[in-house]
C-alpha atoms as a PDB file:
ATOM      1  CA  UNK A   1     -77.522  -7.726 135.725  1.00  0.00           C
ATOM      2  CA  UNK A   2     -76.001 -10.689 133.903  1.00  0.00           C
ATOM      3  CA  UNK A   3     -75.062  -9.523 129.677  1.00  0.00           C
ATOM      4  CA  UNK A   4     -77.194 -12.133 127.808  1.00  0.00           C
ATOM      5  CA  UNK A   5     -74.678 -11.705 124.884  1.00  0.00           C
ATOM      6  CA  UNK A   6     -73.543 -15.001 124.661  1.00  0.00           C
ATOM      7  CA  UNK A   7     -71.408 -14.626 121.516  1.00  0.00           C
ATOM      8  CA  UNK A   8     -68.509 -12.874 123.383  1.00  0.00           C
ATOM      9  CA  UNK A   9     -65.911 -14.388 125.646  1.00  0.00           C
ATOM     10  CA  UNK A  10     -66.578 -13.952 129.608  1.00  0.00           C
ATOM     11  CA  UNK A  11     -63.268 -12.853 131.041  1.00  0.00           C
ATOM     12  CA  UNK A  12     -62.891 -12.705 134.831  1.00  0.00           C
ATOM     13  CA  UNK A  13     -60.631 -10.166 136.083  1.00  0.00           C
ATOM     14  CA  UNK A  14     -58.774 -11.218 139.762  1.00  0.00           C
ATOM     15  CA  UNK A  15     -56.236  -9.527 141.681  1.00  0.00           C
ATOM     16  CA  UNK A  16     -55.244  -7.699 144.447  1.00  0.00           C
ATOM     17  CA  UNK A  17     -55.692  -4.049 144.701  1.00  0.00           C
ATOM     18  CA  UNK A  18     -54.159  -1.678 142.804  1.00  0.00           C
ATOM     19  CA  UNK A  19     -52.462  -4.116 140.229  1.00  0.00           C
ATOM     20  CA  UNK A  20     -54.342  -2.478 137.310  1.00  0.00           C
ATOM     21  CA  UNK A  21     -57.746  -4.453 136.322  1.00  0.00           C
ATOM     22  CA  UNK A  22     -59.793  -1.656 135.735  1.00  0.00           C
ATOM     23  CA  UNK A  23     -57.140  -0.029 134.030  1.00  0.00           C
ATOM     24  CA  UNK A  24     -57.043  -3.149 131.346  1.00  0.00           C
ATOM     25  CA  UNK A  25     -60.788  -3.230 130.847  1.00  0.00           C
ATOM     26  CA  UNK A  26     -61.025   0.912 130.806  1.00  0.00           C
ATOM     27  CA  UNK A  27     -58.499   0.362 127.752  1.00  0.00           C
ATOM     28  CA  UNK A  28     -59.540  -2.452 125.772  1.00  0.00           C
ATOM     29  CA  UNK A  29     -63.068  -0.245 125.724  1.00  0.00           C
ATOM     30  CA  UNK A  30     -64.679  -1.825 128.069  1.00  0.00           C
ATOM     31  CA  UNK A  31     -67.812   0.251 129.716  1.00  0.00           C
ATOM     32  CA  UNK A  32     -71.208  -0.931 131.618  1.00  0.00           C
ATOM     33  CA  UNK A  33     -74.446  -0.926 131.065  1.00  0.00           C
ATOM     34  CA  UNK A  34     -74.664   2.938 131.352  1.00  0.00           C
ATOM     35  CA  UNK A  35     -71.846   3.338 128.901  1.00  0.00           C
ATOM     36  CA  UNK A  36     -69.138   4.361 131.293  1.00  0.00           C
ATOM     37  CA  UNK A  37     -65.857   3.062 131.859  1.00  0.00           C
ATOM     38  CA  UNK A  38     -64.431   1.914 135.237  1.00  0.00           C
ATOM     39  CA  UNK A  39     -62.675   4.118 136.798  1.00  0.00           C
ATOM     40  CA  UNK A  40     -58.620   4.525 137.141  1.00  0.00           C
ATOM     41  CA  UNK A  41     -56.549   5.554 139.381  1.00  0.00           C
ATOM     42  CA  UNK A  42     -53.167   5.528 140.307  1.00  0.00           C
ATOM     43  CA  UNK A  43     -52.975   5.970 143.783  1.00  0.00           C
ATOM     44  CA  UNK A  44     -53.493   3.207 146.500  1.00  0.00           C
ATOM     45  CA  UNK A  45     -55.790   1.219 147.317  1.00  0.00           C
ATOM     46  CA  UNK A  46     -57.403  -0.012 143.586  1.00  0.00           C
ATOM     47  CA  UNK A  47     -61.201   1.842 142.963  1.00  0.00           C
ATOM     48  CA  UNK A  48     -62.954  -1.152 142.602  1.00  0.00           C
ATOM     49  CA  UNK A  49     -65.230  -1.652 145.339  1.00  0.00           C
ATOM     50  CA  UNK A  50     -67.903  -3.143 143.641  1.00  0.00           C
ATOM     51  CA  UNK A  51     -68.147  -6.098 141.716  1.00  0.00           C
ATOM     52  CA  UNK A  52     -68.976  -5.036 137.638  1.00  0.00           C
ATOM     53  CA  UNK A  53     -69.627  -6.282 134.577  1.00  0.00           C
ATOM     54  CA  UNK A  54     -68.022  -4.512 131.237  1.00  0.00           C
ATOM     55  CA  UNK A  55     -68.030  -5.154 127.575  1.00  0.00           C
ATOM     56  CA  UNK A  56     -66.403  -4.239 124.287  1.00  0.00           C
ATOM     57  CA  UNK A  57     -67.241  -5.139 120.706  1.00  0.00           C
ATOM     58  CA  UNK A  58     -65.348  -8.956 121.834  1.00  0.00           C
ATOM     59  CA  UNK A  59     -65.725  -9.526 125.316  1.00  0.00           C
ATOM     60  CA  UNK A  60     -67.183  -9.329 128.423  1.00  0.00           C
ATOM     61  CA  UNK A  61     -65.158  -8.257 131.901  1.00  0.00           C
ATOM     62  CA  UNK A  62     -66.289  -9.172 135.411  1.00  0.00           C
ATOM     63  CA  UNK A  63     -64.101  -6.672 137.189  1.00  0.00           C
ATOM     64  CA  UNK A  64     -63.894  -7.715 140.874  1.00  0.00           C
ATOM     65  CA  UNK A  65     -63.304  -6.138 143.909  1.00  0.00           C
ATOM     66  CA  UNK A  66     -59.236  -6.088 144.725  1.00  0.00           C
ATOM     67  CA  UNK A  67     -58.399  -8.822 147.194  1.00  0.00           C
ATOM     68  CA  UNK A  68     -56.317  -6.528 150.041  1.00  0.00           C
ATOM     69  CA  UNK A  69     -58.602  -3.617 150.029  1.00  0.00           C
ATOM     70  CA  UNK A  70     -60.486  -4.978 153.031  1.00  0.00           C
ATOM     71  CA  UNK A  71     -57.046  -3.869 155.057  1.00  0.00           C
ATOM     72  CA  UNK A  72     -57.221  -0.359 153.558  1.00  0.00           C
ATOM     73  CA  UNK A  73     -59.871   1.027 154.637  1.00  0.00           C
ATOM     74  CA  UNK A  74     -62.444  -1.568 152.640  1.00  0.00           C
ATOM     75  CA  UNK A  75     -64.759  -3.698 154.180  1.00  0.00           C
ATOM     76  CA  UNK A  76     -64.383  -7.186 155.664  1.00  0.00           C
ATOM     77  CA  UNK A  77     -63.291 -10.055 154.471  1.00  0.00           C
ATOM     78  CA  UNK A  78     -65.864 -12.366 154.702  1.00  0.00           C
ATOM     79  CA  UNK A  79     -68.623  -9.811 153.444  1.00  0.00           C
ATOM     80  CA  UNK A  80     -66.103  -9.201 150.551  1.00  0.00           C
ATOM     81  CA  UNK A  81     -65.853 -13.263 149.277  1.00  0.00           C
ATOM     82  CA  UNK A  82     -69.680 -13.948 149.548  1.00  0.00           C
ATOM     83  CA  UNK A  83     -70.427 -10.842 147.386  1.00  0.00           C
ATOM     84  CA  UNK A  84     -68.066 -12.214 144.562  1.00  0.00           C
ATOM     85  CA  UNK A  85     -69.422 -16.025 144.901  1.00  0.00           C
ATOM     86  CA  UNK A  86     -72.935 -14.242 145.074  1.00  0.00           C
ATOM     87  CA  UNK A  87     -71.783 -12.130 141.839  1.00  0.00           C
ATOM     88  CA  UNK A  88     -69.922 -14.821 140.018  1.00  0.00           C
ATOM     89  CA  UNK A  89     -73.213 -16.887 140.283  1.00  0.00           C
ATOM     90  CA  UNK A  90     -75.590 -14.124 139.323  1.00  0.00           C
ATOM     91  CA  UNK A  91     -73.752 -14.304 136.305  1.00  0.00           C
ATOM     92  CA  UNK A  92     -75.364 -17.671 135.013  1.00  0.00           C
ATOM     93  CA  UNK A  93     -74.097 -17.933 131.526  1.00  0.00           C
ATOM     94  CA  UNK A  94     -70.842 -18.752 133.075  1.00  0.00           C
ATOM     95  CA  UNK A  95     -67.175 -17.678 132.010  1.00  0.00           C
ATOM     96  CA  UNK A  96     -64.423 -18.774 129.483  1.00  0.00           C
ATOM     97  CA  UNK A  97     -61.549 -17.682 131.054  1.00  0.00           C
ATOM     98  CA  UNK A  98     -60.078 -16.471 134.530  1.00  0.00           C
ATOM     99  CA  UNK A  99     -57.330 -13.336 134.174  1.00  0.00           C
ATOM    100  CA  UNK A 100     -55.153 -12.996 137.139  1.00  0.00           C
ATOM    101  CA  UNK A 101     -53.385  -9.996 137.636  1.00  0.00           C
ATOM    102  CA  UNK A 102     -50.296  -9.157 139.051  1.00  0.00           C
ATOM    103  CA  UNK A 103     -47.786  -6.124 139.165  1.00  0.00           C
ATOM    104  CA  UNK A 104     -44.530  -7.830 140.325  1.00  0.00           C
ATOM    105  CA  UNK A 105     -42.768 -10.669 139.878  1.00  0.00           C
ATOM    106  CA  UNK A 106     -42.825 -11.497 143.132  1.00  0.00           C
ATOM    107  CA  UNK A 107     -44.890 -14.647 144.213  1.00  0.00           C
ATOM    108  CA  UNK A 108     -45.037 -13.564 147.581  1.00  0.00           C
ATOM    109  CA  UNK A 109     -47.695 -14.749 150.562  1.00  0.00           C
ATOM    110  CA  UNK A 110     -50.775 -12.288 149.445  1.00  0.00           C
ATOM    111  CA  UNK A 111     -50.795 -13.518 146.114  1.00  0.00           C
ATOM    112  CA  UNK A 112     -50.804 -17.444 146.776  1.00  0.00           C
ATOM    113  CA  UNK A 113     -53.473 -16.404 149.575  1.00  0.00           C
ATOM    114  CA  UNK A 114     -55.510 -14.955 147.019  1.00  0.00           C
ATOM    115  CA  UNK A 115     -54.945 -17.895 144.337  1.00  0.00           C
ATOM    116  CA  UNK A 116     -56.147 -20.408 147.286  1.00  0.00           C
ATOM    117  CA  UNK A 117     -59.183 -18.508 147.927  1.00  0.00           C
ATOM    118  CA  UNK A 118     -60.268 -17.813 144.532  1.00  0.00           C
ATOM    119  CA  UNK A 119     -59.140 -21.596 143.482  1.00  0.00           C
ATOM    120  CA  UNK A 120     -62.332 -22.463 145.964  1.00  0.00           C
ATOM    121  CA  UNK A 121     -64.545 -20.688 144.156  1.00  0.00           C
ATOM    122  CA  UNK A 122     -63.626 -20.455 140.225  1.00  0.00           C
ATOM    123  CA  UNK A 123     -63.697 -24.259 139.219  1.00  0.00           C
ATOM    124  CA  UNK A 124     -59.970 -25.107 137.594  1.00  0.00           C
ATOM    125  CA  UNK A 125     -61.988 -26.192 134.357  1.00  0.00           C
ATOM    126  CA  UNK A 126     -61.424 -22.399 133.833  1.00  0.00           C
ATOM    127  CA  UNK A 127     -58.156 -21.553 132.190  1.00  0.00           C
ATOM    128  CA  UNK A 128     -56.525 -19.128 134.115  1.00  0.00           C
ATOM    129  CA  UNK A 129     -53.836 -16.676 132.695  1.00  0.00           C
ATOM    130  CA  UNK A 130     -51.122 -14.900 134.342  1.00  0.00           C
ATOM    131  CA  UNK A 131     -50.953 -10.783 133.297  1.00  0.00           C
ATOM    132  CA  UNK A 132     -47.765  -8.796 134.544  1.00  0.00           C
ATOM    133  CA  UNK A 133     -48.697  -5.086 134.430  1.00  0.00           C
ATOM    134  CA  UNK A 134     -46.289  -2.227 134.445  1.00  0.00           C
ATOM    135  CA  UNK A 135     -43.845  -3.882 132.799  1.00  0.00           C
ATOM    136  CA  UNK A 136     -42.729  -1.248 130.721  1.00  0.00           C
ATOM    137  CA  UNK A 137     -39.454  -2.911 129.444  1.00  0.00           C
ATOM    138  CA  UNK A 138     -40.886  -5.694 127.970  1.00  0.00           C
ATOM    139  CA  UNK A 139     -44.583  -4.798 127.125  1.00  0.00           C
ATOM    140  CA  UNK A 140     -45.844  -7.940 125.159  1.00  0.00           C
ATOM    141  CA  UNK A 141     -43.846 -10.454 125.579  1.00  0.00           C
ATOM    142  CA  UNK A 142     -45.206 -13.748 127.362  1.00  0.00           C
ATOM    143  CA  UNK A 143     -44.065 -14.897 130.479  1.00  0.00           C
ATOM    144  CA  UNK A 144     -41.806 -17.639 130.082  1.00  0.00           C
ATOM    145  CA  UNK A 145     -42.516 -21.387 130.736  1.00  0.00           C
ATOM    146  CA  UNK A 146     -40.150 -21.449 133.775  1.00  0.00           C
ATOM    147  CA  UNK A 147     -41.420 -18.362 134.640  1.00  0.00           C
ATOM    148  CA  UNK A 148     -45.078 -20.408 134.718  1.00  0.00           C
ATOM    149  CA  UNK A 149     -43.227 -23.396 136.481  1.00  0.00           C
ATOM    150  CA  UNK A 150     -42.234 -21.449 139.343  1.00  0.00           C
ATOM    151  CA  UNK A 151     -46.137 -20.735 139.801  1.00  0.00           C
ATOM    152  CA  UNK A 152     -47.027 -24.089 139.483  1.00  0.00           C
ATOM    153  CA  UNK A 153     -44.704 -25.189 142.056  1.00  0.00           C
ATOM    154  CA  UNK A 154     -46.396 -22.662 144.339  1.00  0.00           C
ATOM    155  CA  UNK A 155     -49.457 -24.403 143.495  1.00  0.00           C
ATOM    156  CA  UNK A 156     -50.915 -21.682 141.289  1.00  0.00           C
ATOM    157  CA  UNK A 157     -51.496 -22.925 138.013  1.00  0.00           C
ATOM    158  CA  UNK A 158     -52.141 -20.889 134.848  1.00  0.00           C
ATOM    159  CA  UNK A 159     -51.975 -22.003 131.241  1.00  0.00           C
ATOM    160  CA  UNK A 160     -50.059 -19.237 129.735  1.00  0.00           C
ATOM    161  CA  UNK A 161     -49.105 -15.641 130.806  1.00  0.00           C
ATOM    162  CA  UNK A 162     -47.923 -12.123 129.275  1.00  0.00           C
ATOM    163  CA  UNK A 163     -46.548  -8.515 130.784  1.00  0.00           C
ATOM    164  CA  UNK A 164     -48.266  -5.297 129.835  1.00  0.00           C
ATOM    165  CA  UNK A 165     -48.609  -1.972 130.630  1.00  0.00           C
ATOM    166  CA  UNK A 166     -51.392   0.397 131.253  1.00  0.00           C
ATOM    167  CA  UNK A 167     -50.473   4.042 132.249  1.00  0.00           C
ATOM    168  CA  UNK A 168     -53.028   6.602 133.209  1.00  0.00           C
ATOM    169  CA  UNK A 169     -53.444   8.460 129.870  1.00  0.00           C
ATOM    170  CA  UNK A 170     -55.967  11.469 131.212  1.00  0.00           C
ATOM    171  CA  UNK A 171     -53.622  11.793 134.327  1.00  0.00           C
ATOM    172  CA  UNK A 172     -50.494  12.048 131.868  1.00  0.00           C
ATOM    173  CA  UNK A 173     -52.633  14.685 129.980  1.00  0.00           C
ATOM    174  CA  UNK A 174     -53.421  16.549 132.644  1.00  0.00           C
ATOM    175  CA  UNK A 175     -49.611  17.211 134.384  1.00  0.00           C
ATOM    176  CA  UNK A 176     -48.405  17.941 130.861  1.00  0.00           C
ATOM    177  CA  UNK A 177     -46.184  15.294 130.107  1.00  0.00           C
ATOM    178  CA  UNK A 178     -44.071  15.553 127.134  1.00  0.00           C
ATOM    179  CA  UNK A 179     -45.788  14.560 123.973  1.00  0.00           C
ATOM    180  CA  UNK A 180     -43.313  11.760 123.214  1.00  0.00           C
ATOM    181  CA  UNK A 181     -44.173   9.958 126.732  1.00  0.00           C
ATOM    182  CA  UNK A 182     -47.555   9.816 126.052  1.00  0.00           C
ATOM    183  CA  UNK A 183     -47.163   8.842 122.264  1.00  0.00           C
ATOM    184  CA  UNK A 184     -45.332   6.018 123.837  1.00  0.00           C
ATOM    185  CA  UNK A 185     -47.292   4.971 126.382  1.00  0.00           C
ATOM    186  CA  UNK A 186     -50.398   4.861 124.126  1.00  0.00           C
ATOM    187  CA  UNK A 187     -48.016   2.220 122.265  1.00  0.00           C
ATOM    188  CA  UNK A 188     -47.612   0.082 125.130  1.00  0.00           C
ATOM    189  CA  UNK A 189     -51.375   0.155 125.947  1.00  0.00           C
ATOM    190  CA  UNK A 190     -51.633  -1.358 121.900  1.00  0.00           C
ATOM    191  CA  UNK A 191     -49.003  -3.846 122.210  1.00  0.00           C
ATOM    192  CA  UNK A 192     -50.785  -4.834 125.626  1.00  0.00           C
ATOM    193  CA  UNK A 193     -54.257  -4.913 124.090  1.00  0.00           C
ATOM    194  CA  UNK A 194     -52.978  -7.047 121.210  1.00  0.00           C
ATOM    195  CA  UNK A 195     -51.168  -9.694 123.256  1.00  0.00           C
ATOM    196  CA  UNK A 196     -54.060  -9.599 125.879  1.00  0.00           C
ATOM    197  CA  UNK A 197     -56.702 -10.426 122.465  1.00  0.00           C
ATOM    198  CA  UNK A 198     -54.244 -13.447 121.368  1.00  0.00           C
ATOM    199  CA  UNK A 199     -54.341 -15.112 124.705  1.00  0.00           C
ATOM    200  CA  UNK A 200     -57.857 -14.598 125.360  1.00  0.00           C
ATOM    201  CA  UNK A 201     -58.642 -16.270 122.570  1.00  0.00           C
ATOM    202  CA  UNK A 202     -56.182 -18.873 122.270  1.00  0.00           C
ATOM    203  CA  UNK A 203     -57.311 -20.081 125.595  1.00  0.00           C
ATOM    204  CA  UNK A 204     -60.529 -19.326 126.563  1.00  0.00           C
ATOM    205  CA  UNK A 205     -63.272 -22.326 126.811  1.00  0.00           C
ATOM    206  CA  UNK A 206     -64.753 -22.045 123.803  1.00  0.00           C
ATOM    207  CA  UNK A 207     -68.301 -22.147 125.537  1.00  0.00           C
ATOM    208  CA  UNK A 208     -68.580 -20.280 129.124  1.00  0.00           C
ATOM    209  CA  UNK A 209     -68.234 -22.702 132.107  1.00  0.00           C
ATOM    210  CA  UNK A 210     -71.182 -22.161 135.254  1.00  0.00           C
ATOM    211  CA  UNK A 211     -69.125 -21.333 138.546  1.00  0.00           C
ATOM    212  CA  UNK A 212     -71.538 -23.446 141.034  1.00  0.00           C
ATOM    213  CA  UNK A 213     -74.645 -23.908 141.280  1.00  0.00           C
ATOM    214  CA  UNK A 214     -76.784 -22.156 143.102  1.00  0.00           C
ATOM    215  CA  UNK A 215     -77.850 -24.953 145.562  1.00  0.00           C
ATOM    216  CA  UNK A 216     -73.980 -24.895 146.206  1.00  0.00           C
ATOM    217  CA  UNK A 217     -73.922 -21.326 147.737  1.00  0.00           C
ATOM    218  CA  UNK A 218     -73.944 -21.789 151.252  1.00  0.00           C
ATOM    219  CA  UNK A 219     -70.779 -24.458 150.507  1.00  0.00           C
ATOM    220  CA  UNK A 220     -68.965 -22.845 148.399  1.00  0.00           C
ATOM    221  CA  UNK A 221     -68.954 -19.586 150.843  1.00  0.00           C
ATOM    222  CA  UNK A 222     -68.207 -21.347 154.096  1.00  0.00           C
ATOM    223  CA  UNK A 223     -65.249 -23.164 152.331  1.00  0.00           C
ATOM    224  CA  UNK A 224     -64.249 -19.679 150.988  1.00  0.00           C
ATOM    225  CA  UNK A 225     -63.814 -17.997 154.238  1.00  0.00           C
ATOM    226  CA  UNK A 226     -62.339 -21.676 156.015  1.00  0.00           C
ATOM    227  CA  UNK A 227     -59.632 -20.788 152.915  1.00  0.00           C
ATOM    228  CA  UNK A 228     -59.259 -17.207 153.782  1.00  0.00           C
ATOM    229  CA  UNK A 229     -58.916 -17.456 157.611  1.00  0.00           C
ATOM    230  CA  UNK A 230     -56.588 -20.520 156.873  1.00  0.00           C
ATOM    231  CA  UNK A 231     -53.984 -18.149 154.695  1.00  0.00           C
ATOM    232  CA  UNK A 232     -54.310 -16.060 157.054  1.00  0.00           C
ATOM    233  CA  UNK A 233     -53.795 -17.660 160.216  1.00  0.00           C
ATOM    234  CA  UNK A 234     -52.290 -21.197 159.121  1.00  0.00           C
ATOM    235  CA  UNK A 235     -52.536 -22.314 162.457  1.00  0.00           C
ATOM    236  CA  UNK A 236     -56.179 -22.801 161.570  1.00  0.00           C
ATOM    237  CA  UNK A 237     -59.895 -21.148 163.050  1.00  0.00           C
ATOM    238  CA  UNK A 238     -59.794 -19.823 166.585  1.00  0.00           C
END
């Protein structure tokens, strides 16, 4: 079920699996309905299988399922890109901004797939913003304009961008890592919450945007998967 808070930001959360969204809404204190908060791992493939909503005390995450865990051991493709149109429109009050999240700096052929499918669906009236996780070495700092320009000459287009890191905290608890490495990655998680906070709200619409309308559905789906097959096999449909 859609929140109907309307006074907080509605952040999308995209990205393949693994990169770390869950991790990012787990610890800006994010939890659902139930009062729990998504759950982490660092092993592959990502744990989102589900679509979910999550809110704090300032925003509200739609935490998708990872593009790329359909080839490990998900489910299809096709089924997977209808449930988030079908999600993203059950949420009818819309969204303010669109969070893309990487864990490289590689702009390599998965990731400009997935920025051609979700461009489809997520109307570009939505800011986008680039996040760089597990960037340990420079935690905080925004990514660069050139660093934006290279996107954008890839045809993925985002309005400002930052690196951050998230490390499992429980899992660092529970092999006993010394005190200091924990100390410190509980300061990276701050820095990474406070630069995540400024860009959210420096860019967000300041009213949430509709995705499509529902009349659009059908459309917007079958375009979807004509965009997913055609990443995929540029050749085109068989």
């Amino acid at each position: 079920m859609a929140s109907a808070n309307l006074s907080k930001k509605r952040i999308v959360i995209i990205g393949k699996a693994g990169v770390g969204k869950s991790s990012i809404i787990r610890y800006m204190g994010g939890v659902d309905n139930k009062g729990k908060k998504p759950t982490i791992s660092n092993k592959q493939p990502g744990e989102t299988f589900e679509n979910s909503l999550y809110e704090n005390e300032e925003f509200i995450f739609a935490d998708t399922i990872g593009f790329g865990e359909t080839n490990l051991g998900g489910r299809p493709s096709d089924i997977m890109i209808k449930n988030l149109v079908v999600f993203l429109l059950d949420n009818s009050e819309g969204f303010n901004l669109v969070m893309y999240v990487i864990d490289n700096d590689r702009i390599d052929i998965s990731v400009k797939n997935t920025y051609k499918v979700l461009s489809s669906i997520i109307k570009s009236s939505v800011p986008k913003i680039l996040v760089r996780t597990g960037d340990t070495a420079a935690v905080g700092e925004l990514i660069p304009q050139d660093g934006l320009d290279e996107w954008e000459r890839e045809n993925c287009t985002f309005i400002n961008g930052c690196r951050v890191s998230y490390a499992n905290i429980d899992k660092m608890i529970q092999e006993n890592k010394p005190a200091r490495h924990i100390e410190v990655a509980q300061e990276n998680i701050n820095i990474s919450n406070q630069i995540l906070r400024k860009l959210i709200g420096e860019h967000s619409n300041e009213t949430p945007e509709y995705i499509y309308q529902p009349t659009d559905l059908c459309g917007v789906v079958y375009q979807s998967l004509l965009k997913f097959h055609a990443a995929i096999h540029p050749v085109g449909l068989q």
